[in-house]
C-alpha atoms as a PDB file:
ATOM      1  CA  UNK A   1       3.854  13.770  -0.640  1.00  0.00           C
ATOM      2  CA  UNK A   2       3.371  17.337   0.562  1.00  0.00           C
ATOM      3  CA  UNK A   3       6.550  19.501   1.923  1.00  0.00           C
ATOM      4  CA  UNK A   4       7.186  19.534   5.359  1.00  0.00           C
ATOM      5  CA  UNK A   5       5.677  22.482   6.783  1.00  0.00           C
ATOM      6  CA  UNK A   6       8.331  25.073   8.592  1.00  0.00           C
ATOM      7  CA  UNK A   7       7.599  24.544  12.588  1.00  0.00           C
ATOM      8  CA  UNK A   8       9.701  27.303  13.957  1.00  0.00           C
ATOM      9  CA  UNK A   9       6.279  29.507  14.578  1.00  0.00           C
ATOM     10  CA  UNK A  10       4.297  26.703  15.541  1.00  0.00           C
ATOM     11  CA  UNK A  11       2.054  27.593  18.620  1.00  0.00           C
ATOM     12  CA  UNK A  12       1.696  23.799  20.326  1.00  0.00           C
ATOM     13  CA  UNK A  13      -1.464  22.878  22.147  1.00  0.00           C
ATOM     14  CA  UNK A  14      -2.946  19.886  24.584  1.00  0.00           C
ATOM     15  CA  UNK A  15      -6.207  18.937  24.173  1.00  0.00           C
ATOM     16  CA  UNK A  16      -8.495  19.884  27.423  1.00  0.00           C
ATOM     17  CA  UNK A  17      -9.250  16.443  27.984  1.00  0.00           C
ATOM     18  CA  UNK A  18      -5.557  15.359  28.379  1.00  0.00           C
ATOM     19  CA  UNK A  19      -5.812  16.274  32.169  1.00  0.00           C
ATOM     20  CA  UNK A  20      -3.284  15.359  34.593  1.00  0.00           C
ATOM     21  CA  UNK A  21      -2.363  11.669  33.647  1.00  0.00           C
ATOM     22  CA  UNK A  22       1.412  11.722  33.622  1.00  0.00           C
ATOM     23  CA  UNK A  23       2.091  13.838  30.437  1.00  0.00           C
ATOM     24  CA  UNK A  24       0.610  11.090  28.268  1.00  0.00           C
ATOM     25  CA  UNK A  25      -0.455  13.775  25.805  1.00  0.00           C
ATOM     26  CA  UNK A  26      -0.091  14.816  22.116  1.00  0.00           C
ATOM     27  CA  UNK A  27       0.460  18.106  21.066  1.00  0.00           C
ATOM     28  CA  UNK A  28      -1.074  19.772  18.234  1.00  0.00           C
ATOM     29  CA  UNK A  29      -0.373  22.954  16.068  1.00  0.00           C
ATOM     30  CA  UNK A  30      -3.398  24.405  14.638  1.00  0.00           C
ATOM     31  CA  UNK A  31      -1.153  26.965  13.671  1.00  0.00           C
ATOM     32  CA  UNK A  32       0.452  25.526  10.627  1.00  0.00           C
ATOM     33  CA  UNK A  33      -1.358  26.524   6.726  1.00  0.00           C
ATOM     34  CA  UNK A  34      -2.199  23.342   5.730  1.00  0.00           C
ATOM     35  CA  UNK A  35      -1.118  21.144   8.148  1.00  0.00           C
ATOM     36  CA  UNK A  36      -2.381  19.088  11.358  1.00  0.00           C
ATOM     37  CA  UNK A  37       1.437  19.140  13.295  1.00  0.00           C
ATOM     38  CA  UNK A  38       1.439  15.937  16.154  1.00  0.00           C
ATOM     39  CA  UNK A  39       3.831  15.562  18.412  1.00  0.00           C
ATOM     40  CA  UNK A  40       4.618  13.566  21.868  1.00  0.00           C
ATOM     41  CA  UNK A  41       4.728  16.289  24.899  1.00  0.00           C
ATOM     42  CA  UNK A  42       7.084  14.769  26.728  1.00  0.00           C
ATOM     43  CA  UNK A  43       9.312  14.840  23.799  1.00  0.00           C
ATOM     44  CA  UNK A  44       7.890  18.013  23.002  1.00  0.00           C
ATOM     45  CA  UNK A  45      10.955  20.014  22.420  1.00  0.00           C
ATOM     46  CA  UNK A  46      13.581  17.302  20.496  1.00  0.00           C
ATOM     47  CA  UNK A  47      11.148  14.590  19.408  1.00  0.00           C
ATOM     48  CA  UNK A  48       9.454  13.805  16.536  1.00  0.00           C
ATOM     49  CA  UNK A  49       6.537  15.371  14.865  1.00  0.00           C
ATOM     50  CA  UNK A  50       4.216  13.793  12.550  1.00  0.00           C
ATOM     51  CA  UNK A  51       2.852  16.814   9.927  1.00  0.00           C
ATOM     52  CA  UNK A  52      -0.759  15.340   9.090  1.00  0.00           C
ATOM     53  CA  UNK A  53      -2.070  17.820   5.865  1.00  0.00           C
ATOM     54  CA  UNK A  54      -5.673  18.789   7.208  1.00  0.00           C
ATOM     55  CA  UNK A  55      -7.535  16.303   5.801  1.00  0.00           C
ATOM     56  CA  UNK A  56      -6.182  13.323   6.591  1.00  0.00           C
ATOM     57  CA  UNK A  57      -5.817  14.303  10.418  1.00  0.00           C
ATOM     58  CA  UNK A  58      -9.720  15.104   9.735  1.00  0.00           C
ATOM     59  CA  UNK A  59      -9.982  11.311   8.233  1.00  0.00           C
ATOM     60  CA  UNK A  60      -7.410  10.350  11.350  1.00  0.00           C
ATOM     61  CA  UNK A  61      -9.288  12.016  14.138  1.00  0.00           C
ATOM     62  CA  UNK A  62     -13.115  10.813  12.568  1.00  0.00           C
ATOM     63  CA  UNK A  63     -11.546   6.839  12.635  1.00  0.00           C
ATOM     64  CA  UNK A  64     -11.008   7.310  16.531  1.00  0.00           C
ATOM     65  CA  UNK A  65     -14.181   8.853  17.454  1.00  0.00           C
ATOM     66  CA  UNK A  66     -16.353   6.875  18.911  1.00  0.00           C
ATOM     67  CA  UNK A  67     -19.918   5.934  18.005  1.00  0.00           C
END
């Protein structure tokens, strides 16, 4: 299992398509070497964050689109 990457630099981003639904949104930091960072935005601050290496958030992301 790879380390857990160091977050306190992390630059957090919504996807464009998240709109205005609520704050039902993920956050992602493309910022990270190595690393896909996830987390909840409306726990965005004190929740948890789920550190996807690159490629399997590549694998992840590829599963949900759709055909």
């Amino acid at each position: 299992m790879p380390p857990t990457p160091d977050l306190s630099t992390a630059r957090w981003t919504k996807s464009s398509h998240s709109g205005n639904n609520g704050g039902n949104c993920l956050e992602l930091a493309l910022s990270v070497p190595d690393f896909a960072p996830v987390r909840d935005s409306k726990q965005a601050t004190h929740g948890p964050v789920i550190p996807f290496t690159r490629p399997a958030w590549t694998v992840f992301v590829s599963a949900l689109a759709c055909p």
